[in-house]
N, C-alpha and C. Protein backbone atom coordinates (compact mmCIF):
# COMPACT_ATOMS: atom_id res chain seq x y z
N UNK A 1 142.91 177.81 -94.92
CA UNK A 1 142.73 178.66 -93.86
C UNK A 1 142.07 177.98 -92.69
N UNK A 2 142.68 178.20 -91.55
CA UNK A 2 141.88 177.78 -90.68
C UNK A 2 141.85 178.54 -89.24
N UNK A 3 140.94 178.01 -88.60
CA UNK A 3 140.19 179.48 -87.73
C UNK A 3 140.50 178.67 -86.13
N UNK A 4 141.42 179.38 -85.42
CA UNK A 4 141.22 178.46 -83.95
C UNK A 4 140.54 179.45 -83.15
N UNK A 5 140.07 178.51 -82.22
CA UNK A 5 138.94 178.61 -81.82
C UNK A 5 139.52 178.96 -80.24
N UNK A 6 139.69 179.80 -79.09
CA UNK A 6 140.09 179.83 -77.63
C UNK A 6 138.91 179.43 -76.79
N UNK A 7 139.15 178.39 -76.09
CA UNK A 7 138.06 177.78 -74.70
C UNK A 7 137.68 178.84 -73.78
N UNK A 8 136.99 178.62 -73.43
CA UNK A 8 136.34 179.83 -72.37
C UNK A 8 136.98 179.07 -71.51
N UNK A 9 137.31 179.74 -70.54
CA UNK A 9 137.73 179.97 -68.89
C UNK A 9 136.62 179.26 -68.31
N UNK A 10 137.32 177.91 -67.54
CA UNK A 10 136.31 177.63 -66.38
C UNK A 10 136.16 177.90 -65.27
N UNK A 11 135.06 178.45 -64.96
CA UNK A 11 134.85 179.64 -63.72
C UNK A 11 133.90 178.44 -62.39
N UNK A 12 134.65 178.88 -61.22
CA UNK A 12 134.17 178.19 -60.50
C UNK A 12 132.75 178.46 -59.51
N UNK A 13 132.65 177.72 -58.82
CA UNK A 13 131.16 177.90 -58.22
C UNK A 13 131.10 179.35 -57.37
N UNK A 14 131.96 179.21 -56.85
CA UNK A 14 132.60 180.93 -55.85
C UNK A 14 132.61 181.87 -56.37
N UNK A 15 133.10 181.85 -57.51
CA UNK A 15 132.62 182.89 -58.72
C UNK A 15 131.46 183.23 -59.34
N UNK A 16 131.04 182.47 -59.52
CA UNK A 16 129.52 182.37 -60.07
C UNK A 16 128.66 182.89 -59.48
N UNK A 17 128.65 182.50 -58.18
CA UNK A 17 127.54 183.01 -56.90
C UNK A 17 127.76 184.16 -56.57
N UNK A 18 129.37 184.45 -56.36
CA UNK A 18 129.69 186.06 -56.30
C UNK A 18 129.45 186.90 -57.03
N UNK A 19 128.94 186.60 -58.00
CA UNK A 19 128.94 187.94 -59.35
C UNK A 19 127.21 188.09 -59.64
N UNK A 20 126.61 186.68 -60.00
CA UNK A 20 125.11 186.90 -59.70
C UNK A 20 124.56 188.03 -58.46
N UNK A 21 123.58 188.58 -58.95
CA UNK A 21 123.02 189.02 -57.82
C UNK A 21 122.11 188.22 -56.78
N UNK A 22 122.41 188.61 -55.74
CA UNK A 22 121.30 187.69 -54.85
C UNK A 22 119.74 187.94 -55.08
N UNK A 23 118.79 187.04 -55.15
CA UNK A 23 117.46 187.47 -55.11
C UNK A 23 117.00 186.37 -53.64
N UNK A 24 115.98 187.12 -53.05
CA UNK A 24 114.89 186.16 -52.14
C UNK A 24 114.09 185.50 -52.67
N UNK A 25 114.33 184.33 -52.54
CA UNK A 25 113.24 183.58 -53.08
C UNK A 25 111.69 183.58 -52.94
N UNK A 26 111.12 183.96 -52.07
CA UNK A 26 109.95 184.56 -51.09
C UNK A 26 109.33 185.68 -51.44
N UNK A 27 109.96 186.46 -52.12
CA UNK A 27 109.46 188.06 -51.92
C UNK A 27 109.85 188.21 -53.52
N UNK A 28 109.09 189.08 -53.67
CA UNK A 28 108.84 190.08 -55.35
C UNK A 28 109.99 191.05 -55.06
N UNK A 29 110.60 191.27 -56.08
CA UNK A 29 111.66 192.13 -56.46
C UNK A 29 110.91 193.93 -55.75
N UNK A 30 109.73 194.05 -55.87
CA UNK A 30 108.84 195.01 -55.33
C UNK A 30 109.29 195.25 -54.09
N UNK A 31 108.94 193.93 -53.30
CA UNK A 31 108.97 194.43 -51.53
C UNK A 31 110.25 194.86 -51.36
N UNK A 32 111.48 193.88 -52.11
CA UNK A 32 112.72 194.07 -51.69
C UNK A 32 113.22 195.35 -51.34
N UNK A 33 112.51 196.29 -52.98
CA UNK A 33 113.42 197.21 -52.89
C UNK A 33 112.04 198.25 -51.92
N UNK A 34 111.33 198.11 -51.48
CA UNK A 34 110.32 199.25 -51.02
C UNK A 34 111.06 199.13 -49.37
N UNK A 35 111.54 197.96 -48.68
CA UNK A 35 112.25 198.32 -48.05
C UNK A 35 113.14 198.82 -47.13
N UNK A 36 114.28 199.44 -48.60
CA UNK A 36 115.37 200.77 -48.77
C UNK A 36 116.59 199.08 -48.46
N UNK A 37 116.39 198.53 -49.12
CA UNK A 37 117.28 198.24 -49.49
C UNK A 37 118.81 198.70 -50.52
N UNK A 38 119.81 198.96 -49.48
CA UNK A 38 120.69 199.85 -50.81
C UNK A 38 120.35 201.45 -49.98
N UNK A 39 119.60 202.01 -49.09
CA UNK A 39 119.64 202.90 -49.18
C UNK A 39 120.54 203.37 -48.11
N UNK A 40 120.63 204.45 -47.48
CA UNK A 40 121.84 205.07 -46.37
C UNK A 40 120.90 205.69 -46.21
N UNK A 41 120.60 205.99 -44.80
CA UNK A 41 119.50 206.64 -43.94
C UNK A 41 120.38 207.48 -43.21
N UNK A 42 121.79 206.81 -42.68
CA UNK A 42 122.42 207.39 -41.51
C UNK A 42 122.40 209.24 -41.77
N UNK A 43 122.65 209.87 -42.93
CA UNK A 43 122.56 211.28 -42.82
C UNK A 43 120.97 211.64 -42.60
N UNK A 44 119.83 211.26 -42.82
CA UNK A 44 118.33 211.44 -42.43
C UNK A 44 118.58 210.93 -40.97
N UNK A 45 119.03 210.22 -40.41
CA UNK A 45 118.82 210.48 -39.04
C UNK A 45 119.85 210.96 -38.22
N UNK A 46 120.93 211.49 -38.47
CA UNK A 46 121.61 212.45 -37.58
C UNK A 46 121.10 213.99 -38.14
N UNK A 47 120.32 214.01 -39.61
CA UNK A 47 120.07 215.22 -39.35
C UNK A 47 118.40 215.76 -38.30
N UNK A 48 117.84 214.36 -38.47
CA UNK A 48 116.35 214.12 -37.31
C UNK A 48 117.40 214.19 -36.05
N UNK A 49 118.40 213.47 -35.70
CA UNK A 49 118.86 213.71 -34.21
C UNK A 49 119.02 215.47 -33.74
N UNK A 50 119.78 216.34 -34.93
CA UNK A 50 119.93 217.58 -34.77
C UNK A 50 119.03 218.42 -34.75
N UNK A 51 117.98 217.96 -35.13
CA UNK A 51 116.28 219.11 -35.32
C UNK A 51 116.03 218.27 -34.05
N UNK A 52 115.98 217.69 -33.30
CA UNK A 52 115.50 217.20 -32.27
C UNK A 52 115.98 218.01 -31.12
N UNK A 53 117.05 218.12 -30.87
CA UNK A 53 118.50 218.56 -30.10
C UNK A 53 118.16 220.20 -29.98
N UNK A 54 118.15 220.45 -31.03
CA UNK A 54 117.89 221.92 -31.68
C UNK A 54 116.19 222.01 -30.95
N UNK A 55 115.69 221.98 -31.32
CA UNK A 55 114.34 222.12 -30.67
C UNK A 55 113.78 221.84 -29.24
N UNK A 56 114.81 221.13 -28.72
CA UNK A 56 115.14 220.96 -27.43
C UNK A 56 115.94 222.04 -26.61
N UNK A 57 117.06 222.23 -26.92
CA UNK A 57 117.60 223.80 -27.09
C UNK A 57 116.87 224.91 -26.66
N UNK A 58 115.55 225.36 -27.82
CA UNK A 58 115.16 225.88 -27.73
C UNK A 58 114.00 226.48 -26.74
N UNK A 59 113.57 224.64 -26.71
CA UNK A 59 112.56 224.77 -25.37
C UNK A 59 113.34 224.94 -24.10
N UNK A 60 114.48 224.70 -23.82
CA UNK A 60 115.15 225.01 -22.51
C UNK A 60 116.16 226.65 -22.44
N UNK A 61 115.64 226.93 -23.80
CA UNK A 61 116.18 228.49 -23.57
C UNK A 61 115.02 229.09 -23.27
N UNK A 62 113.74 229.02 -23.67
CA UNK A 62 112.77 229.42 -23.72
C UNK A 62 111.99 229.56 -22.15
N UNK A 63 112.31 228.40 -21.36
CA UNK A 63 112.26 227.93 -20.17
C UNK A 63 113.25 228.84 -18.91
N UNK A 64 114.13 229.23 -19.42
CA UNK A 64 115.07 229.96 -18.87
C UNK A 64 115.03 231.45 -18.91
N UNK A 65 114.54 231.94 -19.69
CA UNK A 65 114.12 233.04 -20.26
C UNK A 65 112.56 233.72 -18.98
N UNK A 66 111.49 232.55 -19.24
CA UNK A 66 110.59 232.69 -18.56
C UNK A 66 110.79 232.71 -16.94
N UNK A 67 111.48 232.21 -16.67
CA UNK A 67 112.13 231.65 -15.37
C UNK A 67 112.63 232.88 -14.68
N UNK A 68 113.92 233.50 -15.62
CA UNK A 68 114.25 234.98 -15.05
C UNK A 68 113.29 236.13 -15.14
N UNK A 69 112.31 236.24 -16.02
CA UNK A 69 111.16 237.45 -16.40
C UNK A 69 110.53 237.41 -15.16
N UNK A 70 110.01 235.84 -14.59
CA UNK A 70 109.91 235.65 -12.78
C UNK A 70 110.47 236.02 -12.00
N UNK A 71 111.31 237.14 -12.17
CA UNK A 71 112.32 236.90 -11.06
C UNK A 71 112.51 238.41 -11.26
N UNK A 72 112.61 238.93 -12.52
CA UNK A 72 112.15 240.86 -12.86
C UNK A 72 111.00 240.76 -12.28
N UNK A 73 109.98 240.40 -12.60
CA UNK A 73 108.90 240.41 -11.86
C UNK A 73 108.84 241.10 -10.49
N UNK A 74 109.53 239.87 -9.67
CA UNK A 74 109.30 240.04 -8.33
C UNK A 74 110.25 241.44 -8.17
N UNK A 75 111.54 240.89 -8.63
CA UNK A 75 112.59 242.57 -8.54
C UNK A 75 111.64 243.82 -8.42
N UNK A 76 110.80 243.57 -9.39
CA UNK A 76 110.14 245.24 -9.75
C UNK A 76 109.27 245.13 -8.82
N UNK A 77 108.61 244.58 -8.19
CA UNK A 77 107.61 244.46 -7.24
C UNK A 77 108.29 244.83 -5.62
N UNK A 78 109.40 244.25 -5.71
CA UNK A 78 109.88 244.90 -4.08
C UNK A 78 110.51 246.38 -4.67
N UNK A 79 110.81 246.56 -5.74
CA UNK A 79 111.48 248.09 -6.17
C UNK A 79 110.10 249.20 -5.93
N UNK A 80 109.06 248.55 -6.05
CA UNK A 80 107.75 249.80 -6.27
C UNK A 80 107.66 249.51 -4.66
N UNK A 81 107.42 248.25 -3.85
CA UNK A 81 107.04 248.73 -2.22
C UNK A 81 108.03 249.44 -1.51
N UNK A 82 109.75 249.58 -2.08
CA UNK A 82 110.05 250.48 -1.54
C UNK A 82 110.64 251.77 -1.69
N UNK A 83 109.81 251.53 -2.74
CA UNK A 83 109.53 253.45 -3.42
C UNK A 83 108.54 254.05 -2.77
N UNK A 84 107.25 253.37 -2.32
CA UNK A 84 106.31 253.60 -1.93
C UNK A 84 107.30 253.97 -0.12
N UNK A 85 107.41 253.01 0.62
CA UNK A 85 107.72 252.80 1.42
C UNK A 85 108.71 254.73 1.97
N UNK A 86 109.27 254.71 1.15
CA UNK A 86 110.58 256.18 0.99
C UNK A 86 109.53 257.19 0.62
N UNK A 87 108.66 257.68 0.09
CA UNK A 87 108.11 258.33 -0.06
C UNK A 87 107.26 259.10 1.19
N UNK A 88 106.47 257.52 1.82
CA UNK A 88 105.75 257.81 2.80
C UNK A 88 106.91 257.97 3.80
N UNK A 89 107.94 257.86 4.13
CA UNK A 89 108.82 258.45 5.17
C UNK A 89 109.49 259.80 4.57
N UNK A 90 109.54 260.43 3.43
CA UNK A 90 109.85 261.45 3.57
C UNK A 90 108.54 262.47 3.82
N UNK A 91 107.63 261.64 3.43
CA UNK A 91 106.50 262.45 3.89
C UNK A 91 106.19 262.94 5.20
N UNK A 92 106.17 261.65 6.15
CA UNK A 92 106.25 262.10 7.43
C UNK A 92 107.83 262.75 8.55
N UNK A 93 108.72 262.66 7.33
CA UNK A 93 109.51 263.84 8.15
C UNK A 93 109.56 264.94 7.51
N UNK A 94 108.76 265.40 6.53
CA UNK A 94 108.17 266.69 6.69
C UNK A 94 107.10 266.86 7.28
N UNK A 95 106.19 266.37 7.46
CA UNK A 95 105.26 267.06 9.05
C UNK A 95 106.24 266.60 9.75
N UNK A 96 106.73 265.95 10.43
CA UNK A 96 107.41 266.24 11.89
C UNK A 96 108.82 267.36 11.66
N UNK A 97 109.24 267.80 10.62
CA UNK A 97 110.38 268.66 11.06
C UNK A 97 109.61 269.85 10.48
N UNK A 98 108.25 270.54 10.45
CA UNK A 98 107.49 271.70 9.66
C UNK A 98 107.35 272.41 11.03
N UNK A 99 107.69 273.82 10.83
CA UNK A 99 107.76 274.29 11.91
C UNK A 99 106.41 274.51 13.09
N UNK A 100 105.01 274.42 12.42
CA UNK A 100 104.16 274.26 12.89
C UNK A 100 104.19 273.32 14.22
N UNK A 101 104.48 271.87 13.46
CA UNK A 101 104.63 270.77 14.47
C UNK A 101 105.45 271.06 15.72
N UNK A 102 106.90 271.43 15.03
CA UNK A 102 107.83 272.11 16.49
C UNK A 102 107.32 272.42 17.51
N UNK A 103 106.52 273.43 16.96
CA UNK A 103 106.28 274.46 18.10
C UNK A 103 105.05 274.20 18.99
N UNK A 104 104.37 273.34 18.01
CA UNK A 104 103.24 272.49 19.33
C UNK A 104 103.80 271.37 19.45
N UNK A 105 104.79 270.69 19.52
CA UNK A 105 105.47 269.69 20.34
C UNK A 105 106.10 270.44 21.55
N UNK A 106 107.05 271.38 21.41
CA UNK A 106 107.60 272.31 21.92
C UNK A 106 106.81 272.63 23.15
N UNK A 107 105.12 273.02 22.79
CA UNK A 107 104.25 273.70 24.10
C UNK A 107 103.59 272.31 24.79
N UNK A 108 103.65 271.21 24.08
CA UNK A 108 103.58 270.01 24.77
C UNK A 108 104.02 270.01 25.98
N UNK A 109 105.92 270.07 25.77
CA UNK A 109 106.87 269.56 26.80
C UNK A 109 106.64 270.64 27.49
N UNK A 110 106.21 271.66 27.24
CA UNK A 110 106.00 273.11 28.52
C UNK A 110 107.00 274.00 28.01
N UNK A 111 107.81 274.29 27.00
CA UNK A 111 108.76 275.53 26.53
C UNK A 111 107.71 276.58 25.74
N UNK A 112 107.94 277.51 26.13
CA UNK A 112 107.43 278.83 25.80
C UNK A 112 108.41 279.93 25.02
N UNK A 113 107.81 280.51 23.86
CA UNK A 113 108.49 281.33 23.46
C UNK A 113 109.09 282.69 24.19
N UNK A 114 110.01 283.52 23.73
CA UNK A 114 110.18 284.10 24.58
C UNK A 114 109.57 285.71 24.23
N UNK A 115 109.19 286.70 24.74
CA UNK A 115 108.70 288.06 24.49
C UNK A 115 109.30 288.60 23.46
N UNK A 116 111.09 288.88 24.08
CA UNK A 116 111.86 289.27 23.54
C UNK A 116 112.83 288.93 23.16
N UNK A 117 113.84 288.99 22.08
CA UNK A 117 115.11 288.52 21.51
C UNK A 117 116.01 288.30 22.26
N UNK A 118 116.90 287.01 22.89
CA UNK A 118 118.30 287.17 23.51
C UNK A 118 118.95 288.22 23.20
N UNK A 119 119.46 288.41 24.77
CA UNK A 119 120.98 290.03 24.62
C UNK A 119 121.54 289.10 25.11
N UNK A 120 122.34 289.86 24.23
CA UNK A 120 123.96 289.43 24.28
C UNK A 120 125.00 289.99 25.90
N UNK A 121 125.25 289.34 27.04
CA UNK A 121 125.75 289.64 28.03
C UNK A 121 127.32 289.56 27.98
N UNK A 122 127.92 290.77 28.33
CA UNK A 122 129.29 290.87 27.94
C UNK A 122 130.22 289.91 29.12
N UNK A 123 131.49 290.08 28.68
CA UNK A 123 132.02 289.14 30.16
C UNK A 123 133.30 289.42 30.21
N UNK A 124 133.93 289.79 31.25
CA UNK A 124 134.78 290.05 31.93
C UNK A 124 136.23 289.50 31.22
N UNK A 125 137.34 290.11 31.31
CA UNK A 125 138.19 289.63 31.16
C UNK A 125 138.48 288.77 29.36
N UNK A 126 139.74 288.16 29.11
CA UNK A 126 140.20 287.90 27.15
C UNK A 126 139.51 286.66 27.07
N UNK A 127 139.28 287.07 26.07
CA UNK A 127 137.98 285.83 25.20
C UNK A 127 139.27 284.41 25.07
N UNK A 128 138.36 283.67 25.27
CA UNK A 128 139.12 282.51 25.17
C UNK A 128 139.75 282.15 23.62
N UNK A 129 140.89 281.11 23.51
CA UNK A 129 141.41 281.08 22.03
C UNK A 129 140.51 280.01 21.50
N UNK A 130 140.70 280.53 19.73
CA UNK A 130 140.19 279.04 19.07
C UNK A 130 140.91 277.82 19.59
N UNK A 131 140.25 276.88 19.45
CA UNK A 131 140.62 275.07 19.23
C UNK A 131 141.58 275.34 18.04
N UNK A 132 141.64 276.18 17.24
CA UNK A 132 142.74 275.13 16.22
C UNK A 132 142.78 276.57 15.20
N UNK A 133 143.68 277.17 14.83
CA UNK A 133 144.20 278.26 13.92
C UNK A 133 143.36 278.17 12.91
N UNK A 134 142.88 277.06 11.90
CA UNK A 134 142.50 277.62 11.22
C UNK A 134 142.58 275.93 10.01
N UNK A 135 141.35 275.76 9.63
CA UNK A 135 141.43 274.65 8.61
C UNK A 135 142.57 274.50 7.68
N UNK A 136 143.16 273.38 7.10
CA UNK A 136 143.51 273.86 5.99
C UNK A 136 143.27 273.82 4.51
N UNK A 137 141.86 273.36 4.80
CA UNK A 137 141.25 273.55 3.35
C UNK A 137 140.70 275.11 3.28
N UNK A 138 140.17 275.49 4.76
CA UNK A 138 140.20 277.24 4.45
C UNK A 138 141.34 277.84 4.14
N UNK A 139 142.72 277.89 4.62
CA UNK A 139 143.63 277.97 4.21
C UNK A 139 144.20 278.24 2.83
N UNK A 140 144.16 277.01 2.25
CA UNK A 140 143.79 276.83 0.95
C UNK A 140 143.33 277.62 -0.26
N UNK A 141 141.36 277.28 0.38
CA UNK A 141 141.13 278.74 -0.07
C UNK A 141 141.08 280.29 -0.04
N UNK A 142 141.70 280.38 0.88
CA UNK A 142 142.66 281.77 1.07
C UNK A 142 143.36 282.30 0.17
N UNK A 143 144.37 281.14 -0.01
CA UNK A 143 145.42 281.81 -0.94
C UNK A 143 145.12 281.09 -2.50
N UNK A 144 143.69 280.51 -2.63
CA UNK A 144 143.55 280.32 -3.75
C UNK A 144 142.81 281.64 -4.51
N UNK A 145 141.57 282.26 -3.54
CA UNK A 145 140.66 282.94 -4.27
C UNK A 145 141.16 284.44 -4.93
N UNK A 146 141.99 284.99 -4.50
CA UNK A 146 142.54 285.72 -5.12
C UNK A 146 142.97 285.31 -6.61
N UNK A 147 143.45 284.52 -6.94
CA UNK A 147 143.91 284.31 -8.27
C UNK A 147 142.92 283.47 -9.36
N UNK A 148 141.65 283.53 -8.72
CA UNK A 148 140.27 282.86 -9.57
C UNK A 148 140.17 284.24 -10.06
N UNK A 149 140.01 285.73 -9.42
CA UNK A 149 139.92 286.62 -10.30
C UNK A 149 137.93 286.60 -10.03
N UNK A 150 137.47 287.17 -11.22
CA UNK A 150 135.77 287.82 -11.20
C UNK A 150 135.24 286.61 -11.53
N UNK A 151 136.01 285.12 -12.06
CA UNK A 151 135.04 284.04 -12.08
C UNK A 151 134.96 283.11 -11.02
N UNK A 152 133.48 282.43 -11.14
CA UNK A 152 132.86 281.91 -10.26
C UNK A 152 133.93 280.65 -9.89
């Protein structure tokens, strides 16, 4: 009986070096890997770019927000001076159109009331015609109100 024996494969230097792992000669297997050697960061920092972005965002919505509340502000501030403003003018055209006032403005300019009531003085000859027959929205309601009947 006999036993053959197969040679190992001679493997070349290119091979050899390629398949070993690299070490630094300099440094402890420690520092190497502390590192992040081997590691992928890129998703930790696009997700730091997006909390950045995002929080930025926020401060310029926040900024914008405050910006217009400045600006209700002032809105409501000219809305109350001229509420104020309308008030005090309807105020003073009621004293000036209260009949009190009239009538001593009235004796100001020198008009005097009169004793007695206007008469009516008749006049000669046919009353002059209307300007114009007759609206025709009166019209209208002419020949509408009859058929409304007893409601309003």
């Amino acid at each position: 009986m006999t036993t053959a024996v197969l040679a190992p494969t001679r493997r070349t230097r290119e091979q050899t070096r390629t398949e070993r792992p690299r070490r630094v000669v300099n440094q402890p297997a420690r520092v190497a890997r502390s590192t992040g050697a081997g590691t992928n960061w890129a998703p930790l920092r696009r997700a730091g770019v997006f909390v950045v972005f995002g929080l930025l965002a926020i401060v310029g919505t926040n900024a914008m927000v405050a910006a217009s509340q400045v600006n209700i502000d002032q809105l409501s501030n000219q809305t109350r001076v001229a509420e104020t403003r309308y008030q005090q003018a309807r105020i003073d055209y009621a004293v000036l159109a209260s009949p009190a006032h009239v009538i001593a403005r009235a004796a100001t300019l020198g008009l005097v009331s009169s004793e007695s009531p206007p008469i009516a003085i008749p006049v000669m000859g046919t009353p002059p015609q209307p300007a114009s027959k007759g609206s025709p929205v009166l019209d209208g309601w002419n020949n509408l109100k009859p058929s409304l009947g007893t409601r309003p």
